[in-house]
C-alpha atoms as a PDB file:
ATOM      1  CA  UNK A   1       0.000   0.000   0.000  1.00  0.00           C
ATOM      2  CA  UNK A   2       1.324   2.860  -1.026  1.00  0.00           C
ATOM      3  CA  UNK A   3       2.132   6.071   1.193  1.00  0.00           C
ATOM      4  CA  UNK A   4       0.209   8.979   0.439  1.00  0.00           C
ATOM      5  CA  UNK A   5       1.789  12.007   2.388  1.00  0.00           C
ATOM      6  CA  UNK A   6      -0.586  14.439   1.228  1.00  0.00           C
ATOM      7  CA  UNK A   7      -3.621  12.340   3.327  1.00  0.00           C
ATOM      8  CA  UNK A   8      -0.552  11.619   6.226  1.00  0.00           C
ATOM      9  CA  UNK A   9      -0.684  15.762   6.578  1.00  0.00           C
ATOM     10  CA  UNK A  10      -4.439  15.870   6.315  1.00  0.00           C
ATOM     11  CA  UNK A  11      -4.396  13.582   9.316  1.00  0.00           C
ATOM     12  CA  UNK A  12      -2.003  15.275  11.608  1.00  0.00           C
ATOM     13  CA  UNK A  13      -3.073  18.360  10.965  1.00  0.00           C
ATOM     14  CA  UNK A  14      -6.266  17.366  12.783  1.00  0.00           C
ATOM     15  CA  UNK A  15      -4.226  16.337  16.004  1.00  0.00           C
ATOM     16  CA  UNK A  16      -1.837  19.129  15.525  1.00  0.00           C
ATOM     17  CA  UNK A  17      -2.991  20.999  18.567  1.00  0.00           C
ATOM     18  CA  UNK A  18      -3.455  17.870  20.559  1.00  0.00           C
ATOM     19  CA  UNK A  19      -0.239  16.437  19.662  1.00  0.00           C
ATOM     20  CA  UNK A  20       1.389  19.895  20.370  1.00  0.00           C
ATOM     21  CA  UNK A  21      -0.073  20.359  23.991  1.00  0.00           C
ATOM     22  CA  UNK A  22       0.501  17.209  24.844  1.00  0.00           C
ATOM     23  CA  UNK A  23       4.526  17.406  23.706  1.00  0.00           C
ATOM     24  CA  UNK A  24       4.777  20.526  25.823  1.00  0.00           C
ATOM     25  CA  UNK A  25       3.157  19.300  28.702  1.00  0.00           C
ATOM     26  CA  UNK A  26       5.118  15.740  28.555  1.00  0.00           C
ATOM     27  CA  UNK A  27       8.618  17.841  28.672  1.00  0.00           C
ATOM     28  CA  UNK A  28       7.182  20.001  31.177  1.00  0.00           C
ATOM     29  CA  UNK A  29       6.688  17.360  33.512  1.00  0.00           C
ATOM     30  CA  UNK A  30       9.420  14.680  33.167  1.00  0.00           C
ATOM     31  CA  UNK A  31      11.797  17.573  33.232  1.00  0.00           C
ATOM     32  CA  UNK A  32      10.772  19.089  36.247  1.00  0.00           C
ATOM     33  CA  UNK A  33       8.994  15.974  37.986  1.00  0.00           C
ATOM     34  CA  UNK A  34      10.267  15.891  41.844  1.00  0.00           C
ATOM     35  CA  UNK A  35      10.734  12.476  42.873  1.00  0.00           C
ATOM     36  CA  UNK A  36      11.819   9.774  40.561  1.00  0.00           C
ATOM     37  CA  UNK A  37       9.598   8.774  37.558  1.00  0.00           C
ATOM     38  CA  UNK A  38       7.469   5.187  37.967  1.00  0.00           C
ATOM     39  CA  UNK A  39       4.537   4.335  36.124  1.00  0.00           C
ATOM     40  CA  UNK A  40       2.064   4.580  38.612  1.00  0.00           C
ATOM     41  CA  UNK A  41      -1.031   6.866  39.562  1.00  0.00           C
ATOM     42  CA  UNK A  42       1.072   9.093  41.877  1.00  0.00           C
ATOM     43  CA  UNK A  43       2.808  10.394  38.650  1.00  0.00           C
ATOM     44  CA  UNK A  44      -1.044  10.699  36.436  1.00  0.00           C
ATOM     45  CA  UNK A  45       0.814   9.148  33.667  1.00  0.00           C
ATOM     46  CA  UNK A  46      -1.350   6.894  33.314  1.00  0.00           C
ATOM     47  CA  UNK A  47      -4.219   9.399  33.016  1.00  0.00           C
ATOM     48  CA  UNK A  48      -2.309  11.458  30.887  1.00  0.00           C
ATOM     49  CA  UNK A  49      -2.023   8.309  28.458  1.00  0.00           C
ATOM     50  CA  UNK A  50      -5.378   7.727  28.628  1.00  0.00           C
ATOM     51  CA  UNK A  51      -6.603  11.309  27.781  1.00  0.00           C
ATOM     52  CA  UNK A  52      -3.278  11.449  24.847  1.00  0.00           C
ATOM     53  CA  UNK A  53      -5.334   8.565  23.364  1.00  0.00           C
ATOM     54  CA  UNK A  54      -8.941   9.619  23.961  1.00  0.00           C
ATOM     55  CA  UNK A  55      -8.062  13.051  22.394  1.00  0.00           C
ATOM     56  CA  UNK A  56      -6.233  11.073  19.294  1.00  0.00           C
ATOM     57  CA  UNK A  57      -9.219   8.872  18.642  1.00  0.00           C
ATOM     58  CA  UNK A  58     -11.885  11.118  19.174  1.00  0.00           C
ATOM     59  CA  UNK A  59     -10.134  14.012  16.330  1.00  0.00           C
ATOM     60  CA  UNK A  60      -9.220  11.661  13.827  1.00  0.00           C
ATOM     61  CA  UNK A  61     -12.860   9.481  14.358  1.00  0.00           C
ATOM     62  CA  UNK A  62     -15.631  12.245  14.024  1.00  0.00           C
ATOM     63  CA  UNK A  63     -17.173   9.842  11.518  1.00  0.00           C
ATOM     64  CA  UNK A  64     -20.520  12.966  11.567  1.00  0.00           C
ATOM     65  CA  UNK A  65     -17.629  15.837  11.219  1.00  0.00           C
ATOM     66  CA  UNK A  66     -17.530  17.811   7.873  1.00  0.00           C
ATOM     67  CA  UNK A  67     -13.835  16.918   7.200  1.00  0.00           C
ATOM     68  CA  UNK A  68     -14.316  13.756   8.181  1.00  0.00           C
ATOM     69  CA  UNK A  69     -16.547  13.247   5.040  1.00  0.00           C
ATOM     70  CA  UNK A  70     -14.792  15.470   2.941  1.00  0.00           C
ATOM     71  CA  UNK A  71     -11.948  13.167   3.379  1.00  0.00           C
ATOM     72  CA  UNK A  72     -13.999  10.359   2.587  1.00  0.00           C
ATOM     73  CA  UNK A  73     -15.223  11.761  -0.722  1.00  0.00           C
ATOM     74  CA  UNK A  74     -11.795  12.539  -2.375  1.00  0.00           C
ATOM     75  CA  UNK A  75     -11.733   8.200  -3.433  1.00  0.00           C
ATOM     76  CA  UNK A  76      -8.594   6.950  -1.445  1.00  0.00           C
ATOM     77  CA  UNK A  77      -9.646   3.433  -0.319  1.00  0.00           C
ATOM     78  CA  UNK A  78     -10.810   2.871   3.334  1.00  0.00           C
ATOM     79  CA  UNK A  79      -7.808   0.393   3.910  1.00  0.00           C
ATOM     80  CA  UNK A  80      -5.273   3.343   2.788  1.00  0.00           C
ATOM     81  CA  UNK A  81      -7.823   5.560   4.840  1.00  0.00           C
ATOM     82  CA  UNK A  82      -7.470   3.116   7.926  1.00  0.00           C
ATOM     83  CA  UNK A  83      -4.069   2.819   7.082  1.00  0.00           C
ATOM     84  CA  UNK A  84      -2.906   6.890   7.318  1.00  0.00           C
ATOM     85  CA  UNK A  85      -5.117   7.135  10.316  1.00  0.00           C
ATOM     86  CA  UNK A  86      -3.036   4.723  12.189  1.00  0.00           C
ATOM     87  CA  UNK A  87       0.406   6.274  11.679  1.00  0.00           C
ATOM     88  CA  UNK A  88      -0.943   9.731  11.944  1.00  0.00           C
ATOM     89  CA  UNK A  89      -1.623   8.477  15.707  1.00  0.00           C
ATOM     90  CA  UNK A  90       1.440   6.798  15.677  1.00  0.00           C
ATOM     91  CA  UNK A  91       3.465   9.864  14.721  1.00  0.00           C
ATOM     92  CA  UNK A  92       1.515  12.078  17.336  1.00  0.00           C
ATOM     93  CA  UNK A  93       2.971   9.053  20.162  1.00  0.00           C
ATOM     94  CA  UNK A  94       6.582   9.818  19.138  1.00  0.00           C
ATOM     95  CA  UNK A  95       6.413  13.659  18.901  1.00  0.00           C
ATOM     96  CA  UNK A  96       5.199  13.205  22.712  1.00  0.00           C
ATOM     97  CA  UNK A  97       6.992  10.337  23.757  1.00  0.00           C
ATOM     98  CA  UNK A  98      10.492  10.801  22.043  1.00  0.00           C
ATOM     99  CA  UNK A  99      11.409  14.266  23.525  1.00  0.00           C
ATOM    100  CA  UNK A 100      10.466  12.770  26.741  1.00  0.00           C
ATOM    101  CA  UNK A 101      12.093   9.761  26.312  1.00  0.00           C
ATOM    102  CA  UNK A 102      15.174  11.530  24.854  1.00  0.00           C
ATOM    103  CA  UNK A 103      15.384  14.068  28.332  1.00  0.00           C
ATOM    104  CA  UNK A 104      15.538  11.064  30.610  1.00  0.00           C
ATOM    105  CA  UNK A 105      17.846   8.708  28.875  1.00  0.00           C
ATOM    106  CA  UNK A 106      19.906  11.435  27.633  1.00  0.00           C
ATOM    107  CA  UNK A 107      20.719  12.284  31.200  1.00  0.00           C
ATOM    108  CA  UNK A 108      19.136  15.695  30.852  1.00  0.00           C
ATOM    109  CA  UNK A 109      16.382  15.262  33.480  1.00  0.00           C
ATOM    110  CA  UNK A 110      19.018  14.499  35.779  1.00  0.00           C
ATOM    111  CA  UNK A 111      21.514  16.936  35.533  1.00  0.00           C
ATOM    112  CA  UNK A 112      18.465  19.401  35.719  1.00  0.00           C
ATOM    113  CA  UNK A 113      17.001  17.842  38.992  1.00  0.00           C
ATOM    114  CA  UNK A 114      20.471  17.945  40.601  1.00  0.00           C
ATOM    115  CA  UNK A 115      21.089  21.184  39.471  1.00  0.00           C
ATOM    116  CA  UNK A 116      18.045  22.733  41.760  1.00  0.00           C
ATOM    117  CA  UNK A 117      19.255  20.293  44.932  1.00  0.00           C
ATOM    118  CA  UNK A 118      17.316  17.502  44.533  1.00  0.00           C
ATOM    119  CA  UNK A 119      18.320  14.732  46.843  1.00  0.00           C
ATOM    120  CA  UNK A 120      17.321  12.107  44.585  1.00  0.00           C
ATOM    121  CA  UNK A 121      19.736  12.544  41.922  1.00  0.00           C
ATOM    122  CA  UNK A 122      21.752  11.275  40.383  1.00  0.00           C
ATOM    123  CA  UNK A 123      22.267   8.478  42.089  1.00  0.00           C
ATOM    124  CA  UNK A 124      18.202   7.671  41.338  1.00  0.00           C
ATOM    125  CA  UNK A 125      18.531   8.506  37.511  1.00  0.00           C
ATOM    126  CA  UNK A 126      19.193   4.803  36.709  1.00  0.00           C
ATOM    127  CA  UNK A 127      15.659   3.575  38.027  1.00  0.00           C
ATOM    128  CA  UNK A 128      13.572   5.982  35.689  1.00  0.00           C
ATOM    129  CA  UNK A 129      14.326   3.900  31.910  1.00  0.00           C
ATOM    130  CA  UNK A 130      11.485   1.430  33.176  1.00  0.00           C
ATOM    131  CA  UNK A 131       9.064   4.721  32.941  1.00  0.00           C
ATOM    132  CA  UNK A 132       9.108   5.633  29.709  1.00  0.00           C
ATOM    133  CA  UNK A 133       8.999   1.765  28.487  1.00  0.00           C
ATOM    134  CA  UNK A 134       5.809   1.258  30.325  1.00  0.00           C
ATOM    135  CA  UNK A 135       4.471   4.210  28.800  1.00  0.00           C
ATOM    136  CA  UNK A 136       5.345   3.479  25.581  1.00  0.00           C
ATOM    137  CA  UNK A 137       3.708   0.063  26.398  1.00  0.00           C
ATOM    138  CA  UNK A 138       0.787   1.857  27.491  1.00  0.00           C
ATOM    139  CA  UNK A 139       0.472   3.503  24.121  1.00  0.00           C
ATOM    140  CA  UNK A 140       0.660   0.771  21.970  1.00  0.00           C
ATOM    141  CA  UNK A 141      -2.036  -1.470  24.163  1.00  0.00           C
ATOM    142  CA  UNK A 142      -4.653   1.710  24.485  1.00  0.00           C
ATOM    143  CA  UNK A 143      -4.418   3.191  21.040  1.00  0.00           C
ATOM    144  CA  UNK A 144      -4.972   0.531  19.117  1.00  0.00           C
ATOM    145  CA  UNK A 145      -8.076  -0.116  21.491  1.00  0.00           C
ATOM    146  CA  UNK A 146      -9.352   3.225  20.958  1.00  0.00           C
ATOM    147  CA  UNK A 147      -9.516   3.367  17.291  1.00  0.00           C
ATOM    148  CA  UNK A 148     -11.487  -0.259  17.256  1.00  0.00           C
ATOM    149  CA  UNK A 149     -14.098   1.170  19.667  1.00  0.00           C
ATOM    150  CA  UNK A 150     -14.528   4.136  17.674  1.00  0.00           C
ATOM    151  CA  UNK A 151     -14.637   2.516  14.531  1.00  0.00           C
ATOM    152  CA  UNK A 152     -17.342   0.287  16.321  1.00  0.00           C
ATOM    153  CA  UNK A 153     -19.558   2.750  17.835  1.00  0.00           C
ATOM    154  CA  UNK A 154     -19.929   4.190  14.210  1.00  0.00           C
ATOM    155  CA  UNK A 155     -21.443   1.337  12.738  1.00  0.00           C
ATOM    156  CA  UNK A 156     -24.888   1.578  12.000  1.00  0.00           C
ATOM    157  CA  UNK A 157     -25.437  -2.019  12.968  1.00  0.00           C
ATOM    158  CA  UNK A 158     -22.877  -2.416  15.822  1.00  0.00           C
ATOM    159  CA  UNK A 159     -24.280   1.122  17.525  1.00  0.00           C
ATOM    160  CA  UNK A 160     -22.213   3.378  20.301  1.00  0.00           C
ATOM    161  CA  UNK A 161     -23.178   1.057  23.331  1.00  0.00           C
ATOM    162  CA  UNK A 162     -20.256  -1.998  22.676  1.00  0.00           C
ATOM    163  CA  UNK A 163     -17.992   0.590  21.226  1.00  0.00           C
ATOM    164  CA  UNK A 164     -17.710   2.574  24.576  1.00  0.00           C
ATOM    165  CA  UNK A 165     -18.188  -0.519  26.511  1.00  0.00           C
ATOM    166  CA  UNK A 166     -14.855  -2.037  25.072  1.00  0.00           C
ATOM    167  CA  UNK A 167     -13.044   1.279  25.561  1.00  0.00           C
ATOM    168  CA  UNK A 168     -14.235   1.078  29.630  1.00  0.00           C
ATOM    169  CA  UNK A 169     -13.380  -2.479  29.868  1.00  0.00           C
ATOM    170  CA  UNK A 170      -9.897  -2.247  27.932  1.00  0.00           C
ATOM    171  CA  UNK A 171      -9.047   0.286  30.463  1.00  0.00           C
ATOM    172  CA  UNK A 172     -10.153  -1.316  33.768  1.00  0.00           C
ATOM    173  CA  UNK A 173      -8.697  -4.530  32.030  1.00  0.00           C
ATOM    174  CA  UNK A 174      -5.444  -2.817  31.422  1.00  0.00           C
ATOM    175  CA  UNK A 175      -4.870  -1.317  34.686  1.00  0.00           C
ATOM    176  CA  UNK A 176      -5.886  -4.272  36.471  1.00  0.00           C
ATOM    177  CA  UNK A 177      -3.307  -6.481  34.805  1.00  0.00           C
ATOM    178  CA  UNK A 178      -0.603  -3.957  35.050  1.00  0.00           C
ATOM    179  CA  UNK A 179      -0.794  -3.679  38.555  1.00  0.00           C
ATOM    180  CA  UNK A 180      -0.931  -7.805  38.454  1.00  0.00           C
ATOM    181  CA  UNK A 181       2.569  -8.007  37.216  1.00  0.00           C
ATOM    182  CA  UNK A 182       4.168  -5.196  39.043  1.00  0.00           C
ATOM    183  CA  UNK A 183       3.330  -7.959  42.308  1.00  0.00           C
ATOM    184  CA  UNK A 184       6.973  -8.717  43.851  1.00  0.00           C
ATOM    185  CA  UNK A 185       7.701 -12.208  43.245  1.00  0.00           C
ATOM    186  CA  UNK A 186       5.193 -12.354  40.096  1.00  0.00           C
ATOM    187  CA  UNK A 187       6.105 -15.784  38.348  1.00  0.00           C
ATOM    188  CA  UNK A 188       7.758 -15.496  35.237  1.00  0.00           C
ATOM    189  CA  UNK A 189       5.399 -17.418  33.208  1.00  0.00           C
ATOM    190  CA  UNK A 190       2.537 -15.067  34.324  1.00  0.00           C
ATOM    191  CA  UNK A 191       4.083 -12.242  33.331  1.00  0.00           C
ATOM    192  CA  UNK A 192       4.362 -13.541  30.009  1.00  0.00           C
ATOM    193  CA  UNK A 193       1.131 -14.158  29.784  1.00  0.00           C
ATOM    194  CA  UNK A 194      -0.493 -11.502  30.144  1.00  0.00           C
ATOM    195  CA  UNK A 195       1.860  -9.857  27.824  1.00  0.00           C
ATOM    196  CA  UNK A 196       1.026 -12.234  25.439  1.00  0.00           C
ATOM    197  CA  UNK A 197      -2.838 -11.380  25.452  1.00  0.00           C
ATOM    198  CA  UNK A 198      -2.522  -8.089  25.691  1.00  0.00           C
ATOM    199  CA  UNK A 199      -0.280  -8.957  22.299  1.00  0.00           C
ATOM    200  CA  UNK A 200      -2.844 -10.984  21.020  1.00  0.00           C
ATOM    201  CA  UNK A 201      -5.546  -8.226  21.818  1.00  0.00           C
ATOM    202  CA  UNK A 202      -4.144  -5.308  20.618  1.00  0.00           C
ATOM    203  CA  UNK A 203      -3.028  -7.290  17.135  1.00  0.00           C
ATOM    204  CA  UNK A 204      -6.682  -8.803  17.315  1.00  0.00           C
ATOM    205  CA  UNK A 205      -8.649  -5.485  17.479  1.00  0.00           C
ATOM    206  CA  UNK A 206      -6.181  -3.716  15.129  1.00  0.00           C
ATOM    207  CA  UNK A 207      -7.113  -6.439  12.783  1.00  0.00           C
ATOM    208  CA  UNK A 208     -11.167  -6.052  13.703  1.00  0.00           C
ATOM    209  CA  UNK A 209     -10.990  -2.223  13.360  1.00  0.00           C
ATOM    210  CA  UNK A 210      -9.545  -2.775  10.012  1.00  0.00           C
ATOM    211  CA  UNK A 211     -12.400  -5.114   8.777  1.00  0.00           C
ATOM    212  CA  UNK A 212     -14.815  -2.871  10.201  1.00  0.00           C
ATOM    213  CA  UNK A 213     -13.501   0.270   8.961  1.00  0.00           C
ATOM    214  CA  UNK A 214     -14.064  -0.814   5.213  1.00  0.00           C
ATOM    215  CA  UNK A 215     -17.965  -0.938   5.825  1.00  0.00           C
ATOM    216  CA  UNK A 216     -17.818   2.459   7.481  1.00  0.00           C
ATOM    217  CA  UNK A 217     -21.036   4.266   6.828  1.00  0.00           C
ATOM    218  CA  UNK A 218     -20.114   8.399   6.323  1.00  0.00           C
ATOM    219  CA  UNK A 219     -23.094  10.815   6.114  1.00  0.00           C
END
C-alpha cells in the first residue's frame, strides 16, 4: 500500500494541537517531575495516556464531522484511509513520547534535577528507563483499542453502546493487569502471559478495526 503524504498531513493536521499540547506538557513534567519517575497513579501518567489517546481517537474518528466526510469523498480506499489514520496516531505518540524519552535517557532530566538540589539525583537517575517503556507500552495497548471502539460505535449495525463498553473495559482490564505483574515475586510465566494477550488483543482489534472500517457508513 502505497504512502500517500498528502492524506498523512491531512491527518495530523487534525491532532496538531493535541499532539502539540501534549509534547509541551510531557517535557514540562518529566523535566521538572520531583521524585523519581514510575509508572504509577502518583505520577497521572497513566491518566495522561489515557486522555493522549482519547483526544487522538476522538479528532481523527468524528465519523458525523464535515472533514471527516470530505476526506472520505476525495476516493482513497478505506484500507489506505485506515491505514494513514493509524500512523498519523502513531506519529503524534513519538512527537510526545520521544522528547520525553530523549530528556531522561539522555541524562538531561538528571543533571536538571540535581542542578536545583534535589536529593534524589543522580544516584536515582538509573531507576527511571522502566518509565518511559511502560508508557510506551501503554500507548501501543490503548491506542490501538481506541480506534477499534470508535470505529465500532460508528457502525450503523454495531451502535455506540459496545464501542464505549470495550473502551471502559480495555481500560479497567489494562490497569488491572498492570498492577498484576508489578506484584513482587510475580512468576515469570505469568508475566508472560499476560503480555502475550494483551499482544494478542491489541493485534486482534487492530485487525477487527480494520475489517470494520471498510464498511464504514459516512453521512
Amino acid at each position: 500500500m502505497k504512502l500517500r503524504w498528502s492524506l498523512l498531513c491531512w491527518q495530523l493536521r487534525q491532532v496538531s494541537v493535541v499532539t502539540i499540547a501534549a509534547m509541551l506538557l510531557s517535557v514540562w513534567f518529566v523535566l521538572t517531575y520531583h521524585d523519581p519517575l514510575k509508572f504509577d497513579i502518583m505520577t497521572w501518567a497513566p491518566f495522561f495516556i489515557l486522555a493522549h489517546c482519547s483526544l487522538l481517537t476522538w479528532r481523527l474518528g468524528r465519523v458525523r464531522s464535515r472533514s471527516f466526510g470530505f476526506l472520505y469523498g476525495q476516493g482513497f480506499s478505506r484500507d489506505t484511509l485506515w491505514l494513514h489514520t493509524m500512523l498519523a496516531s502513531g506519529v503524534s505518540v513519538l512527537a510526545v513520547w520521544l522528547p520525553a524519552a530523549l530528556l531522561v535517557w539522555s541524562g538531561l532530566r538528571s543533571d536538571y534535577q540535581e542542578m536545583m538540589q534535589n536529593y534524589w539525583f543522580p544516584l536515582m537517575a538509573e531507576t527511571e528507563g522502566a518509565f518511559i517503556l511502560w508508557s510506551l507500552l501503554a500507548y501501543a495497548v490503548l491506542l490501538p483499542v481506541f480506534h477499534y471502539c470508535w470505529i465500532r460505535a460508528a457502525q450503523p449495525t454495531r451502535g455506540t453502546t459496545g464501542g464505549f463498553a470495550i473502551a471502559i473495559g480495555a481500560v479497567f482490564g489494562a490497569f488491572s493487569i498492570w498492577n498484576s505483574v508489578r506484584v513482587p515475586d510475580m512468576p515469570t510465566w505469568t508475566v508472560l502471559l499476560f503480555a502475550g494477550g494483551f499482544v494478542l488483543a491489541t493485534i486482534s482489534l487492530s485487525l477487527g478495526g480494520m475489517r470494520l472500517h471498510r464498511r464504514l457508513e459516512v453521512i
